[in-house]
C-alpha atoms as a PDB file:
ATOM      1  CA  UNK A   1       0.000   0.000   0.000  1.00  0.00           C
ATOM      2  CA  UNK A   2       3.175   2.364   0.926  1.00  0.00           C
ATOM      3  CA  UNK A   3       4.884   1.971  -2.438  1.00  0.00           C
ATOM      4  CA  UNK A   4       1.343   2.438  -4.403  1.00  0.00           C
ATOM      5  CA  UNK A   5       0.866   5.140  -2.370  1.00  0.00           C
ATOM      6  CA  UNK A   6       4.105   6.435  -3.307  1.00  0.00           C
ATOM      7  CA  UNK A   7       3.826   5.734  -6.851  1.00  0.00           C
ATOM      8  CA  UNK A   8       1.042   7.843  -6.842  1.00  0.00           C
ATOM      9  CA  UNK A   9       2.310  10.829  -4.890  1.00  0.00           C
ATOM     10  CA  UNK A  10       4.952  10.670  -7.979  1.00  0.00           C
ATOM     11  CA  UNK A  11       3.072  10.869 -10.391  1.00  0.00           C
ATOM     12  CA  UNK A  12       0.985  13.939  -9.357  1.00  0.00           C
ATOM     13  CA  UNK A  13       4.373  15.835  -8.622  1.00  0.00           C
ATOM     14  CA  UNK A  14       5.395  14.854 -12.112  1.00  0.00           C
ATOM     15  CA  UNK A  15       2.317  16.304 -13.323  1.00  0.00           C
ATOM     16  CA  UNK A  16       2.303  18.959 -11.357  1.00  0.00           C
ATOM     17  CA  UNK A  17       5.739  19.575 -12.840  1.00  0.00           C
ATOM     18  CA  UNK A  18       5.094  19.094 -16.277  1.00  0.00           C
ATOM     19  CA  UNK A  19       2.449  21.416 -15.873  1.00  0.00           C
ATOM     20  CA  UNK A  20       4.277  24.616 -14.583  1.00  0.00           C
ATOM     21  CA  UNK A  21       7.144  23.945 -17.001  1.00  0.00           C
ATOM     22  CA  UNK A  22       4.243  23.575 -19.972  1.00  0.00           C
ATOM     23  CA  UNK A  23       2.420  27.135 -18.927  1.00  0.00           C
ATOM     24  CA  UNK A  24       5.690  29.229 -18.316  1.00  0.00           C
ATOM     25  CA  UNK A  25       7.191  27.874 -21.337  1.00  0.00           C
ATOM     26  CA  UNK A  26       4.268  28.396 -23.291  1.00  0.00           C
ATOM     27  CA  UNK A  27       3.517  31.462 -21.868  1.00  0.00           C
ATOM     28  CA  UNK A  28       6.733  32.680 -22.701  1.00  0.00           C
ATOM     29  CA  UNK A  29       7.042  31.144 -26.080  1.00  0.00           C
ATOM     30  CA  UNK A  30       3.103  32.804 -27.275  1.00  0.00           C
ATOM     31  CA  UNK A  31       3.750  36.044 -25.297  1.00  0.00           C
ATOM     32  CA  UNK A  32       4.027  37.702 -29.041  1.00  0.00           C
ATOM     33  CA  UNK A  33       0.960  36.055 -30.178  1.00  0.00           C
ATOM     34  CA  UNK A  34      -0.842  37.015 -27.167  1.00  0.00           C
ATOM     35  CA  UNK A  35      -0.109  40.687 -27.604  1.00  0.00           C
ATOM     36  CA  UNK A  36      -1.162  40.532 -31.255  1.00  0.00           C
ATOM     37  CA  UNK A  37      -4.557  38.914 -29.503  1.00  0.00           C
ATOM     38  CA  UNK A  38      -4.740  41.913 -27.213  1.00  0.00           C
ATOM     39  CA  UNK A  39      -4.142  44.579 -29.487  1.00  0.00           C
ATOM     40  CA  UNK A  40      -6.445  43.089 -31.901  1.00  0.00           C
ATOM     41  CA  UNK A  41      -9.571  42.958 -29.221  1.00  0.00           C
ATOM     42  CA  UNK A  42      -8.644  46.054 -28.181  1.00  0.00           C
ATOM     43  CA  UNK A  43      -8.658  47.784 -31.591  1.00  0.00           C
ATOM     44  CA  UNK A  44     -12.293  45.674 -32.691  1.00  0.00           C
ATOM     45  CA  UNK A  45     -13.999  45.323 -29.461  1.00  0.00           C
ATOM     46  CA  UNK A  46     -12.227  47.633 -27.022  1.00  0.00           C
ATOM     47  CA  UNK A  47     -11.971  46.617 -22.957  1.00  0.00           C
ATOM     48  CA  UNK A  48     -12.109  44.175 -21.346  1.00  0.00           C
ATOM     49  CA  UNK A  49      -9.669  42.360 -23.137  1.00  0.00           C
ATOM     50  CA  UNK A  50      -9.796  39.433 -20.783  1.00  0.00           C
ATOM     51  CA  UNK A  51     -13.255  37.579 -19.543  1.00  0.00           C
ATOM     52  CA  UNK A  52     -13.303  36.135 -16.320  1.00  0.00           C
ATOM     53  CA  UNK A  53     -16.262  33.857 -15.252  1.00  0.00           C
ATOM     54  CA  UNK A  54     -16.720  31.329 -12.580  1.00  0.00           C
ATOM     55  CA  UNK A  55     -16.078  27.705 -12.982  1.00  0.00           C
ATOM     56  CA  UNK A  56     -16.202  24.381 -10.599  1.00  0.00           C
ATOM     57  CA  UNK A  57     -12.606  22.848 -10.172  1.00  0.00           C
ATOM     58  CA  UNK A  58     -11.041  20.344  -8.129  1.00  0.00           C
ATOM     59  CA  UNK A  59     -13.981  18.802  -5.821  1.00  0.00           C
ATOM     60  CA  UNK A  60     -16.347  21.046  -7.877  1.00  0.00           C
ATOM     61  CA  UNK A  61     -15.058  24.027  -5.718  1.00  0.00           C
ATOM     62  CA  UNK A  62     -15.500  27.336  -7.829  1.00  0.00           C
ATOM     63  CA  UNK A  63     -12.593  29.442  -9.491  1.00  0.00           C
ATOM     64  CA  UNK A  64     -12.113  32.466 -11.912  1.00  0.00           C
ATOM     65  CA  UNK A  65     -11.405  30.764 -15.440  1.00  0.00           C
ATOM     66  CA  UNK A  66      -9.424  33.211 -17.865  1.00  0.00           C
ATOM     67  CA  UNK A  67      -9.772  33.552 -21.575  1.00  0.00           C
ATOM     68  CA  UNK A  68      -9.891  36.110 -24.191  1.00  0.00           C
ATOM     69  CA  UNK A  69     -13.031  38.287 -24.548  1.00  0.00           C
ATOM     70  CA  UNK A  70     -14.762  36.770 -27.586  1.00  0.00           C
ATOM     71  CA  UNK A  71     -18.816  38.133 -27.091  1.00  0.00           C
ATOM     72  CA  UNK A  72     -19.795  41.460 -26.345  1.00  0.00           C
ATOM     73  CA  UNK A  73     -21.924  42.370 -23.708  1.00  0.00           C
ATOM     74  CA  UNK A  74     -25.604  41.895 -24.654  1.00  0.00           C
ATOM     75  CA  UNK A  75     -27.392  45.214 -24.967  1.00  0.00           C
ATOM     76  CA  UNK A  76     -30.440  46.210 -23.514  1.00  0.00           C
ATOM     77  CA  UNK A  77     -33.393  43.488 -24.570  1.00  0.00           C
ATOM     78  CA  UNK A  78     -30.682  40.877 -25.073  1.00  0.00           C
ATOM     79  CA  UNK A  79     -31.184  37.769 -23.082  1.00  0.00           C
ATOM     80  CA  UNK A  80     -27.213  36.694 -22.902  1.00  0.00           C
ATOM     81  CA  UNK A  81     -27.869  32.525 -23.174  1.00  0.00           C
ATOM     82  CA  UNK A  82     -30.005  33.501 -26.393  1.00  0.00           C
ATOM     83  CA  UNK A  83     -27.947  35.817 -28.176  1.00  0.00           C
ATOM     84  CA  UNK A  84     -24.248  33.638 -28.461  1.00  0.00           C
ATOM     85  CA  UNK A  85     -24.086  33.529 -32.204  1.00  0.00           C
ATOM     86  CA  UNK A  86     -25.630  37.257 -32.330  1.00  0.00           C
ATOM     87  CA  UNK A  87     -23.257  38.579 -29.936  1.00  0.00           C
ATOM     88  CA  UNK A  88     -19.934  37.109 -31.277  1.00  0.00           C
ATOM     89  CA  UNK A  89     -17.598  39.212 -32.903  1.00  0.00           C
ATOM     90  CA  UNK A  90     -15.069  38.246 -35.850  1.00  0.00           C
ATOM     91  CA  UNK A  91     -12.293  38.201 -34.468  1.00  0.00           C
ATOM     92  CA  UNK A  92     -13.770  36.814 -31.334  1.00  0.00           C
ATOM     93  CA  UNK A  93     -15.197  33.838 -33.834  1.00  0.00           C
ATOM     94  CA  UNK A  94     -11.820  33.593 -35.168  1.00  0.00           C
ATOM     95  CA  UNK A  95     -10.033  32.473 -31.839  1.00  0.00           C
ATOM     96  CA  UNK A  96     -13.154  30.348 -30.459  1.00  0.00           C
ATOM     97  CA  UNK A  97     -12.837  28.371 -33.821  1.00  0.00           C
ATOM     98  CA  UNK A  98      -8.583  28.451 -33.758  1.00  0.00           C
ATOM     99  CA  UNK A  99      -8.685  27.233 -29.655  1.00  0.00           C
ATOM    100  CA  UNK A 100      -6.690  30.597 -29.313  1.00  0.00           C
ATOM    101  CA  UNK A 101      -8.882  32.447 -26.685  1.00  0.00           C
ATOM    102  CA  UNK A 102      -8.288  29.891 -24.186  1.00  0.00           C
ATOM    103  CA  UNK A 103      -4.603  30.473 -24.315  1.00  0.00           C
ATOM    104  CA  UNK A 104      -5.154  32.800 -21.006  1.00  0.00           C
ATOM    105  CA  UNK A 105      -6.013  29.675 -19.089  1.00  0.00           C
ATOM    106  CA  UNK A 106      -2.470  28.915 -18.822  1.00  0.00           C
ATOM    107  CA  UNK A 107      -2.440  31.374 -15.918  1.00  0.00           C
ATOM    108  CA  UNK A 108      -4.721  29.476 -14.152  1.00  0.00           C
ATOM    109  CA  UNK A 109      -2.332  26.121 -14.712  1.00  0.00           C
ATOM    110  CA  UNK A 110       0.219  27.927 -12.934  1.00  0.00           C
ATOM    111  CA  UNK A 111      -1.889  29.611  -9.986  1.00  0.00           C
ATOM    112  CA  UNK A 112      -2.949  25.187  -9.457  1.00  0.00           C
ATOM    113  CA  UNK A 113      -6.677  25.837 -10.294  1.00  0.00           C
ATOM    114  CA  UNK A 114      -6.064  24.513 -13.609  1.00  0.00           C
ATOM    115  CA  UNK A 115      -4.002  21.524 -15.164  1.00  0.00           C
ATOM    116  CA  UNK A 116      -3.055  21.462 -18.695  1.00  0.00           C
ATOM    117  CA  UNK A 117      -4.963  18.241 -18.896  1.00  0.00           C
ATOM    118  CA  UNK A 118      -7.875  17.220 -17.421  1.00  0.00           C
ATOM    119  CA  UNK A 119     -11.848  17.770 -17.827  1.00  0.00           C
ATOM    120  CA  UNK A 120     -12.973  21.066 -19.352  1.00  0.00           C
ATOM    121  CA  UNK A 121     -14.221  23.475 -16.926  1.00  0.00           C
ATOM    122  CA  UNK A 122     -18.032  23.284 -17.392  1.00  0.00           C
ATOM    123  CA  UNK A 123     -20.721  26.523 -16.647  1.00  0.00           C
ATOM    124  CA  UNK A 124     -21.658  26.540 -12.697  1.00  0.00           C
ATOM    125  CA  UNK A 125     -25.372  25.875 -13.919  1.00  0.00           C
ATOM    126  CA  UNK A 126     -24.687  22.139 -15.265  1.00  0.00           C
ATOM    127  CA  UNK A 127     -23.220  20.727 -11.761  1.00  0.00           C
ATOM    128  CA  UNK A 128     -27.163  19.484 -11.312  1.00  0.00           C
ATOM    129  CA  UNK A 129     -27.250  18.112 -14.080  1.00  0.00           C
ATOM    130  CA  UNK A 130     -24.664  15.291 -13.298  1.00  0.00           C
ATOM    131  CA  UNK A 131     -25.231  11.873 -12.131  1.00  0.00           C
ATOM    132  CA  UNK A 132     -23.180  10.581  -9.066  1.00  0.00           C
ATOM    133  CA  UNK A 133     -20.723   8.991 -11.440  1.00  0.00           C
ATOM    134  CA  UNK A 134     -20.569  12.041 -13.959  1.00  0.00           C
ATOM    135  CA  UNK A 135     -19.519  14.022 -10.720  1.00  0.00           C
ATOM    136  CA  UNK A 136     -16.111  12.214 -10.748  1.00  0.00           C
ATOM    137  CA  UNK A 137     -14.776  14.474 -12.986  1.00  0.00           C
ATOM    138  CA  UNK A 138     -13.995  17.103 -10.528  1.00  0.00           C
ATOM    139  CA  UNK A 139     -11.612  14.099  -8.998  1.00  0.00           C
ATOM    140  CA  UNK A 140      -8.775  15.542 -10.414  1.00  0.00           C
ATOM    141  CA  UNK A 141      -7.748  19.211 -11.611  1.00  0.00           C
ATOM    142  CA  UNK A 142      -9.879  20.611 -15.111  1.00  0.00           C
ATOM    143  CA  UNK A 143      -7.803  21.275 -18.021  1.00  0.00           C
ATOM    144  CA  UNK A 144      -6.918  23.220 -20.718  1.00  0.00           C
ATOM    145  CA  UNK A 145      -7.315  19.952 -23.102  1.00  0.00           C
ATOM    146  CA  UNK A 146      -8.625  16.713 -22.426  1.00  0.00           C
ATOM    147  CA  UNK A 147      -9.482  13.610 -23.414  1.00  0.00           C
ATOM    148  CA  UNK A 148     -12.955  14.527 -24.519  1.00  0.00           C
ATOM    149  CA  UNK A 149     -11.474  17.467 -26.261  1.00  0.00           C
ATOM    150  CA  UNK A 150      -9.195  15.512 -28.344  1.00  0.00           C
ATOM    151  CA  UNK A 151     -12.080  12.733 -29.421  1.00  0.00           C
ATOM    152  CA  UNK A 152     -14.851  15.337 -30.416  1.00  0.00           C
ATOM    153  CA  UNK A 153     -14.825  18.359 -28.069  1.00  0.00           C
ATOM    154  CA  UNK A 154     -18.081  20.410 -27.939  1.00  0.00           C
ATOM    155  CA  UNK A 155     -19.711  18.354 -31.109  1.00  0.00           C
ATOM    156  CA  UNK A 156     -20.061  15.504 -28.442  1.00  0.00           C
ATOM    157  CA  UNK A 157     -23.427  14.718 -26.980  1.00  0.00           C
ATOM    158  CA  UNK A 158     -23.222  16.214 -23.612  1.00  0.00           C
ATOM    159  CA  UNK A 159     -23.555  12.611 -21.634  1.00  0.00           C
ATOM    160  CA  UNK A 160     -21.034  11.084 -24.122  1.00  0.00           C
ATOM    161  CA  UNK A 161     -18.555  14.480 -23.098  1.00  0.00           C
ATOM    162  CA  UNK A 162     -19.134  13.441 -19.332  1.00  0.00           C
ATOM    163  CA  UNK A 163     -18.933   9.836 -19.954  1.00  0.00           C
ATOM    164  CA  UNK A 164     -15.085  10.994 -21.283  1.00  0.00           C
ATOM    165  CA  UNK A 165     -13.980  12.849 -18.657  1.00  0.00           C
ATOM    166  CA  UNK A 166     -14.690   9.807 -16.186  1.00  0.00           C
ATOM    167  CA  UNK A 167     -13.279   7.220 -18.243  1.00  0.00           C
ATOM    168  CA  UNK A 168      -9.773  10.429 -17.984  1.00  0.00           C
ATOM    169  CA  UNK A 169      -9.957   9.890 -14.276  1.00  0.00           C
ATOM    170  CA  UNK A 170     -10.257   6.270 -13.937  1.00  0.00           C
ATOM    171  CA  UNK A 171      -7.258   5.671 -16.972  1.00  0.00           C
ATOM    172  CA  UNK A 172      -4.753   9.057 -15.991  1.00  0.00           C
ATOM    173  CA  UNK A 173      -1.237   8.417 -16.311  1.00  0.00           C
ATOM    174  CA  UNK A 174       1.699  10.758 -17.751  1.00  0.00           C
ATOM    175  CA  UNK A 175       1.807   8.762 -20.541  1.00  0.00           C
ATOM    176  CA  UNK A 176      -1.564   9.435 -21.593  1.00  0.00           C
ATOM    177  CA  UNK A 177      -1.331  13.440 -20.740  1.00  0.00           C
ATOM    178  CA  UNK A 178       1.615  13.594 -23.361  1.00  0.00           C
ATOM    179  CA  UNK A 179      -0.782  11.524 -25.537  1.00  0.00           C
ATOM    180  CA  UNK A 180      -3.839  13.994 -25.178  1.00  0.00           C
ATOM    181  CA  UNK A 181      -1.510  17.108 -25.636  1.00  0.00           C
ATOM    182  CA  UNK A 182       0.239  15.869 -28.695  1.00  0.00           C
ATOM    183  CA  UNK A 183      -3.563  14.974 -30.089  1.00  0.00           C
ATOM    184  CA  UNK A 184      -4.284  18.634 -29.130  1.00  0.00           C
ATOM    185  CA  UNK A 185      -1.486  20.155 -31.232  1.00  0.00           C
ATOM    186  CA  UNK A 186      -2.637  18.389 -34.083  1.00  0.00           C
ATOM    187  CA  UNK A 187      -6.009  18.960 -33.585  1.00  0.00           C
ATOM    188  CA  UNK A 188      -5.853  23.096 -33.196  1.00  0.00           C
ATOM    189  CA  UNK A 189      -3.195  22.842 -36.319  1.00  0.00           C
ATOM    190  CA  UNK A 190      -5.664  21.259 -38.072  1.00  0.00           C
ATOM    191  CA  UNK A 191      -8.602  23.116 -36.706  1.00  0.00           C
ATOM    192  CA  UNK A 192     -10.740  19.911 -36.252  1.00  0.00           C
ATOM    193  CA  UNK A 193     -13.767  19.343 -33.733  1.00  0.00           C
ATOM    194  CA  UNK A 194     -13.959  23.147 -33.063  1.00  0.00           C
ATOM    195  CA  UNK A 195     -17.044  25.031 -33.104  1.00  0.00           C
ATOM    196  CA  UNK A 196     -17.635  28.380 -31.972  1.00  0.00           C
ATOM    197  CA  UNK A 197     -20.170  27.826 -29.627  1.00  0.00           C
ATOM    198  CA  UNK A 198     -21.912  24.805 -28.163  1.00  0.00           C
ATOM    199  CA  UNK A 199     -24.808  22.950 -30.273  1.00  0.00           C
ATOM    200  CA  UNK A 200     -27.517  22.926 -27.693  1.00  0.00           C
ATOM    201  CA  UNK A 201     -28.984  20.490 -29.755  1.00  0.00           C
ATOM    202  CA  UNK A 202     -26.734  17.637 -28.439  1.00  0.00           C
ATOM    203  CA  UNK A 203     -28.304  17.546 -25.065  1.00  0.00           C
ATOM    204  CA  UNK A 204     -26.184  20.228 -23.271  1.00  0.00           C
ATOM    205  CA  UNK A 205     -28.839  21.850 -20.626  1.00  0.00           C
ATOM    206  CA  UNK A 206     -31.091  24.989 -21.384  1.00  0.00           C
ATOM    207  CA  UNK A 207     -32.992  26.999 -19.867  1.00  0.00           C
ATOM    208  CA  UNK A 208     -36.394  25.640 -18.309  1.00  0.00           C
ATOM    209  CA  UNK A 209     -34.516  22.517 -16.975  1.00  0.00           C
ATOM    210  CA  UNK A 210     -33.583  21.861 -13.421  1.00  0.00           C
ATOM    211  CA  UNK A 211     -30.374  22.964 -12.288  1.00  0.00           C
ATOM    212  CA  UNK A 212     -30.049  25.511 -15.277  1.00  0.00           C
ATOM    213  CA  UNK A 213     -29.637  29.281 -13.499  1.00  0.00           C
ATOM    214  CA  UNK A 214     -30.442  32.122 -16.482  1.00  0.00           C
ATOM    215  CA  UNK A 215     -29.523  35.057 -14.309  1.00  0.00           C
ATOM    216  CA  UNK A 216     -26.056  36.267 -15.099  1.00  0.00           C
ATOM    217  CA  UNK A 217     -23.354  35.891 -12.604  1.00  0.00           C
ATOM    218  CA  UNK A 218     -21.824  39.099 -10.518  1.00  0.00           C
ATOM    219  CA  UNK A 219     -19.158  39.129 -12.955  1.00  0.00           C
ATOM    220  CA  UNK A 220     -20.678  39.432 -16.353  1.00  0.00           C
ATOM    221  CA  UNK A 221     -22.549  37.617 -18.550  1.00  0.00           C
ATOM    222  CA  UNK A 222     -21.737  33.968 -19.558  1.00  0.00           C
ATOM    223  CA  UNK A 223     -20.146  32.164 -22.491  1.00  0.00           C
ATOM    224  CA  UNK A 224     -20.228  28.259 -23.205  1.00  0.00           C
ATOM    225  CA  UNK A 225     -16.834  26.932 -22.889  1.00  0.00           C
END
């Protein structure tokens, strides 16, 4: 029991490693890209240039995800979980559809609320929506890629999305998170599985059923991940 307790204890430092060496590295390595981003929003959509919204992390406990400003703010009559598609702007539809406006979220990889992979980050709103076994996602650390990223991403089903992010938990290793990142690079280079927003169509929750909060949160309206 010691030396698979060990073992284990191992492997999360490795990750934990491999984690703050991937976000400073990459951090440093994209830090001209990300100004281009900045100026950019700045110049089409003006401030903020950053969005910051609440998601559930490790044990489901909340934290500020960052990512580029891609929407703007809905305008008076607007009803923000209506008007996605309406309220997205070009360039913003540019880096939902390139994976580049969640480049930000390597900040939160090094602050430990994030890992680089792991289960996306859903909205606050679906946690009732989850069976007891879909709740095991928030066993480990949410990620900036993941396993149901790399096999579909938001043109899953949203059951067969959770389904993925268990199966992560139950089959982690290092092996597999160098797997799943390599996937990723190849994916975003290729610019497969991405959509702009999500297709409420394959069961993701809406408005009207239980769990599903409409009212905006304290720090701005929402965006699907």
């Amino acid at each position: 029991m010691r030396s698979r307790a060990r073992r284990r204890w191992a492997a999360r430092a490795a990750k934990r490693l491999m984690d703050v060496m991937g976000a400073s590295a990459g951090l440093v390595i994209l830090s001209p890209l990300l100004g281009i981003i900045a100026v950019a929003l700045l110049a089409t959509q003006g401030r903020p240039i950053l969005f910051r919204q609440r998601r559930p992390g490790l044990a489901g406990r909340p934290f500020g995800i960052l990512k580029f400003r891609t929407m703007r703010s809905p305008r008076d009559g607007e009803v923000w979980y209506l008007t996605d598609e309406q309220r997205m702007t070009r360039v913003g539809r540019f880096l939902r559809s390139s994976s580049l406006d969640e480049l930000p979220e390597l900040v939160n990889v090094l602050k430990g609320e994030m890992s680089l992979v792991g289960p996306r980050p859903l909205l606050m709103e679906y946690l009732d929506e989850y069976t007891a076994e879909e709740q095991r996602r928030h066993e480990v650390l949410p990620g900036v890629t993941g396993w149901a990223a790399v096999n579909g991403r938001n043109i899953l089903p949203f059951r067969e999305r959770l389904r993925l992010d268990v199966w992560y938990v139950d089959h982690w290793s290092p092996a597999l998170d160098v797997r799943i990142l390599w996937m990723t690079v190849v994916q975003v280079l290729r610019r497969e599985t991405v959509s702009p927003a999500e297709d409420t169509s394959l069961g993701f929750p809406l408005p009207g059923l239980p769990g599903y909060r409409a009212a905006a949160p304290p720090d701005g309206p929402e965006e699907p991940s």
